[in-house]
Every structure is written in C-alpha cells, then in structure tokens.
N, C-alpha and C. Protein backbone atom coordinates (compact mmCIF):
# COMPACT_ATOMS: atom_id res chain seq x y z
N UNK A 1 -3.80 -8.05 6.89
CA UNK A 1 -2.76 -7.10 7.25
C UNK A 1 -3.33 -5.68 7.07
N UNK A 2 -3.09 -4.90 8.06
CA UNK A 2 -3.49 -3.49 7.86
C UNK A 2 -2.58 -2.54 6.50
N UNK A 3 -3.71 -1.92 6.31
CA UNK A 3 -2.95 -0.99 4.86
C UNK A 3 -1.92 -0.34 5.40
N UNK A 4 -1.57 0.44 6.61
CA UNK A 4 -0.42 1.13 6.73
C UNK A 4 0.48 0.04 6.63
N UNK A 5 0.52 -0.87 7.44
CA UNK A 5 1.91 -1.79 7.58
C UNK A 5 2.57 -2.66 6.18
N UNK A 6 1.11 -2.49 5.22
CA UNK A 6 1.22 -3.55 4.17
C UNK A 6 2.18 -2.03 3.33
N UNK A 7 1.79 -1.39 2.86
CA UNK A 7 2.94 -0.32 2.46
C UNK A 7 4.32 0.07 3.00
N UNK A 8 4.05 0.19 4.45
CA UNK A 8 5.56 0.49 5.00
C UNK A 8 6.55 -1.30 4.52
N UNK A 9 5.87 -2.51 4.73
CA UNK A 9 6.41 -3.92 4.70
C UNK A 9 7.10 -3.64 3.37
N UNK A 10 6.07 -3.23 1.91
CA UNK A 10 6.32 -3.23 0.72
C UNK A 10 7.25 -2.58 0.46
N UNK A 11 7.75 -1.08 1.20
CA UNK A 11 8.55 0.05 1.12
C UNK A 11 7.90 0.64 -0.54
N UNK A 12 6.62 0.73 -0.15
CA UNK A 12 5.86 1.87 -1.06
C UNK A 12 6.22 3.19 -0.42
N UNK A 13 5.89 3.04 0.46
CA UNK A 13 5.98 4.49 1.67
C UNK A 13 7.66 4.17 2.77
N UNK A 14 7.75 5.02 2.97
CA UNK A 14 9.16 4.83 4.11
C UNK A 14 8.75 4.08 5.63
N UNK A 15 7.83 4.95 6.03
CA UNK A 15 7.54 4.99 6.99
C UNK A 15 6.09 4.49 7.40
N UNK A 16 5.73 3.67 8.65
CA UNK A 16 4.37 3.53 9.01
C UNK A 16 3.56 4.68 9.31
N UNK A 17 4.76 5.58 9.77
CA UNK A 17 3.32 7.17 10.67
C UNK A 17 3.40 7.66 9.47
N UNK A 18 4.33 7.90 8.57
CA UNK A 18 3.93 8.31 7.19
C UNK A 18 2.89 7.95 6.00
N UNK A 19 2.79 6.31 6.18
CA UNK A 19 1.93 5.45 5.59
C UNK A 19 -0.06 5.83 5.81
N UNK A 20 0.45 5.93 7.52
CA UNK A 20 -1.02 6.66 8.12
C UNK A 20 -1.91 7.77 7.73
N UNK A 21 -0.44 8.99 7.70
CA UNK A 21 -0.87 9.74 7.71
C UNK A 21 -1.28 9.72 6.32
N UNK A 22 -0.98 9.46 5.32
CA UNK A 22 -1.55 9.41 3.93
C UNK A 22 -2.62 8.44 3.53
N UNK A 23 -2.92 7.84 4.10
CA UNK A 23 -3.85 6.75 4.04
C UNK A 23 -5.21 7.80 5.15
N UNK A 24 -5.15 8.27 5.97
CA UNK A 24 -5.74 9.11 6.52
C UNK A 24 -6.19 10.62 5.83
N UNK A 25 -5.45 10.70 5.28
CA UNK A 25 -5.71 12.50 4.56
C UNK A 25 -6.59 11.82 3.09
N UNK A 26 -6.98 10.47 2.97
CA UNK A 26 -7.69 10.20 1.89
C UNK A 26 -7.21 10.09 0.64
N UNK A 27 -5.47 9.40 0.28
CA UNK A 27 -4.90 9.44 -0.87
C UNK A 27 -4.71 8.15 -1.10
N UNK A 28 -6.05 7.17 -0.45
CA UNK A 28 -5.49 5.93 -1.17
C UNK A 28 -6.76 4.92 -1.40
N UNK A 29 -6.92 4.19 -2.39
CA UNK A 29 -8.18 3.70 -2.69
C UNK A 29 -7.61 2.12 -2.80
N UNK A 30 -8.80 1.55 -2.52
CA UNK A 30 -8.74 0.14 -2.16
C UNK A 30 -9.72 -0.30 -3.25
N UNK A 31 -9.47 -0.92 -4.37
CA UNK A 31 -10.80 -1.10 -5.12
C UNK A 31 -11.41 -0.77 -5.52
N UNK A 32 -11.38 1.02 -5.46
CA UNK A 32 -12.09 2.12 -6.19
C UNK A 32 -12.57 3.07 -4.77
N UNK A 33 -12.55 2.09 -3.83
CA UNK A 33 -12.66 2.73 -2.94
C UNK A 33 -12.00 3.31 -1.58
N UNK A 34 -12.28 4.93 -0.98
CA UNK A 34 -11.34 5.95 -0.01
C UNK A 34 -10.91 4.55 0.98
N UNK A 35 -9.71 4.56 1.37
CA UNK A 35 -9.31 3.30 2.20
C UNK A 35 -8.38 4.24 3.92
N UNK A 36 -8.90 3.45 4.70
CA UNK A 36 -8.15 4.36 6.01
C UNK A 36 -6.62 3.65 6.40
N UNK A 37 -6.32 3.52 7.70
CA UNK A 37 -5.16 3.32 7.42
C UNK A 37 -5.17 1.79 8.31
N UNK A 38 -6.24 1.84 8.67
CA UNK A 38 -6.56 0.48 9.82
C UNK A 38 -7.27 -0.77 8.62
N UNK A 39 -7.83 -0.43 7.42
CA UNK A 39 -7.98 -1.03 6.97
C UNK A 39 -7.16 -2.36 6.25
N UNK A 40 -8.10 -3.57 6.16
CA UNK A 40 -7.49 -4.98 5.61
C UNK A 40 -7.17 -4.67 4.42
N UNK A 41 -5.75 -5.21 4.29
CA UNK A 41 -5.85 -5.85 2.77
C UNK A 41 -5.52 -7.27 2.40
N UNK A 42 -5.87 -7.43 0.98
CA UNK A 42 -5.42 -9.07 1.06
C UNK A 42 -5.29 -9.29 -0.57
N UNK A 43 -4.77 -10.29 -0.62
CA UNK A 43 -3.93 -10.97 -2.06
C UNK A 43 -5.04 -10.44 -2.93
N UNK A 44 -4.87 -9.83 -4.28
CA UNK A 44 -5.66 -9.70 -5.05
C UNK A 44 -6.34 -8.02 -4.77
N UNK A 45 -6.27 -7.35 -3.87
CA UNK A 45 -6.51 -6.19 -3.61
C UNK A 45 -6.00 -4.92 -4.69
N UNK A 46 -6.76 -3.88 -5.45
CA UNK A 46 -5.93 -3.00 -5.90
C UNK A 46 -6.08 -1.69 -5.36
N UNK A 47 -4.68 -1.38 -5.57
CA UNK A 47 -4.20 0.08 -4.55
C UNK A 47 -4.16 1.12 -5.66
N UNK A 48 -4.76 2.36 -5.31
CA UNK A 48 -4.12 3.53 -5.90
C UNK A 48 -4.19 4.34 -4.89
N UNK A 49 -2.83 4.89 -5.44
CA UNK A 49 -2.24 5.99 -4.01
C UNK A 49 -1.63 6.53 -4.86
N UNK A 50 -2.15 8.18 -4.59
CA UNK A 50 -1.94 9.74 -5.01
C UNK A 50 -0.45 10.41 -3.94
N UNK A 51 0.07 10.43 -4.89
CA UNK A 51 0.98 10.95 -4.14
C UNK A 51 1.73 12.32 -4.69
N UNK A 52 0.58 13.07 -5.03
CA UNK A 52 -0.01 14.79 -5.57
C UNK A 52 0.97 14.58 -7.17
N UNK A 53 1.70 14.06 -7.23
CA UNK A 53 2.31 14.66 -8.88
C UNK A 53 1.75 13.33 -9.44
N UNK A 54 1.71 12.39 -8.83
CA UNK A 54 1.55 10.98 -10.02
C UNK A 54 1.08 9.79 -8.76
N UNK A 55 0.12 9.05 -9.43
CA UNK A 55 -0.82 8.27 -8.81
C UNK A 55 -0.49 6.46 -9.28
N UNK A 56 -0.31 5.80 -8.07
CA UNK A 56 0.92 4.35 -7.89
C UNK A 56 -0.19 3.52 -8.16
N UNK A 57 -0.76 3.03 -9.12
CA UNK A 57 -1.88 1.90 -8.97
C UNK A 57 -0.76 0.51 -8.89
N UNK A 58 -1.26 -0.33 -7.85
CA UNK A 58 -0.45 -1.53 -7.24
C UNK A 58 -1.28 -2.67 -7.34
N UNK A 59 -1.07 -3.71 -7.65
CA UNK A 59 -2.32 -5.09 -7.06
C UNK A 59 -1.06 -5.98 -6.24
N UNK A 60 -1.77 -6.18 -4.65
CA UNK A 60 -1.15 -7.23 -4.03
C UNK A 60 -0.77 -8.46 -4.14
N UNK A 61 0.26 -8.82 -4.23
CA UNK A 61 0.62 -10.48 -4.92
C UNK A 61 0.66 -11.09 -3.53
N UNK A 62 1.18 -10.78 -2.43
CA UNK A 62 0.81 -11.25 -0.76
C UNK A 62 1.25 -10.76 0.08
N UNK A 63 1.12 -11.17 0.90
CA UNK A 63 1.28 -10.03 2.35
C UNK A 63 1.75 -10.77 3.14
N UNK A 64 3.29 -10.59 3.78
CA UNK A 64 3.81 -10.88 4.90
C UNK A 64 4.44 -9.64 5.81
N UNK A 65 4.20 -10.49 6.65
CA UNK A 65 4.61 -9.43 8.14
C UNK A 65 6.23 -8.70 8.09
N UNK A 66 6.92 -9.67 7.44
CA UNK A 66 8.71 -8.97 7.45
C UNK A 66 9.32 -9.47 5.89
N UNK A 67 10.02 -8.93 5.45
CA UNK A 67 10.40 -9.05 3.91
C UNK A 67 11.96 -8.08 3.72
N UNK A 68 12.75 -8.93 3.35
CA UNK A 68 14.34 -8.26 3.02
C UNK A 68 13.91 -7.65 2.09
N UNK A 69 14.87 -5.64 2.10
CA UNK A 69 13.99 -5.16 1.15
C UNK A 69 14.80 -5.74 0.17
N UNK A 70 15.61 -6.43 -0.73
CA UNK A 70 15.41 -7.25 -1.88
C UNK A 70 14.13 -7.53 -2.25
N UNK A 71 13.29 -8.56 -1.72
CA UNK A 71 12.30 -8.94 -2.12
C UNK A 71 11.10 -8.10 -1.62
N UNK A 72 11.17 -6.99 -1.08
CA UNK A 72 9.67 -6.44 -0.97
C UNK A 72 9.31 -5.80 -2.50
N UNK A 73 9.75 -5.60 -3.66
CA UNK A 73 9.07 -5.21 -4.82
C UNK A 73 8.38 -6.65 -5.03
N UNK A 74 8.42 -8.03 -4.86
CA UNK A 74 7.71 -9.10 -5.31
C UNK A 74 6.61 -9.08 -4.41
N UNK A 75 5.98 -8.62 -3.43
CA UNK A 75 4.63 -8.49 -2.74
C UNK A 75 3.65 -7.69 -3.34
N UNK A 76 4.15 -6.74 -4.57
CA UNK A 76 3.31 -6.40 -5.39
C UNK A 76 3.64 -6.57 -6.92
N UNK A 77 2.49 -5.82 -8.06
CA UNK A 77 2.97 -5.62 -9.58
C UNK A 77 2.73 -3.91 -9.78
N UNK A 78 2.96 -3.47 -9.89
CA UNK A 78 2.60 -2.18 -10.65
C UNK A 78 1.68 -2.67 -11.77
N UNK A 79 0.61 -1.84 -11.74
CA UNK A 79 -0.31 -1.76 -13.04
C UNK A 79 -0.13 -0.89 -13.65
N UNK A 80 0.45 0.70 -13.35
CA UNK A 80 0.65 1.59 -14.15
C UNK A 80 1.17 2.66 -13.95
C-alpha cells in the first residue's frame, strides 16, 4: 500500500493530497529513513511523521484498502 493512502486509510492525516503533500516536503521517515509519498509500506513498518510541534512515531499492525473509522486506530500502535 502506498504511504499516502496508508495514512489517509488510518486517518493519521485527513486527507490524501494532504498526506502527499507532507510525505513530499520530507516529514516522514520510514525506518529511519526520508519516505515519499508513492512509497510501500507494510506490516511491521515504523513511521515518524513531524508534524512541526510534535513528531507521531507509529508501527503498522496492517494495511487495508477501506476501514470504518471505528477501527482505523487498530491498523496501527503509537510508540510514542
């Protein structure tokens, strides 16, 4: 699943062109590493995303395409 959609799915971010554009301006790391917005992710992946006052470290628990937002907080854990 691409990183924008896997955030907008999660409702980390609101929006997909929003998801982009921040995943594009370089505020989000995949593993330690700068991640774009076309990039894969997959189960076991960890996210940190800067979002200028305070920084979301996430690890993916799985990735589906559509999710009631009820359950989109269970596609990830917060680490911190």
């Amino acid at each position: 699943m691409r990183l924008d959609k896997f955030l907008k799915v999660s409702r980390i971010i609101k929006r997909r062109t929003l998801a982009k554009e921040i995943c594009d301006a370089g505020n989000v790391e995949i593993n330690g590493r700068p991640a774009k917005a076309g990039t894969d992710v997959k189960v076991g992946d960890k996210l940190a995303i800067n979002f200028g006052h305070r920084i979301l470290e996430v690890e993916i628990l799985e990735t589906k395409n559509n999710v009631p937002a009820a359950k989109a907080k269970e596609m990830y854990k917060e680490i911190r």
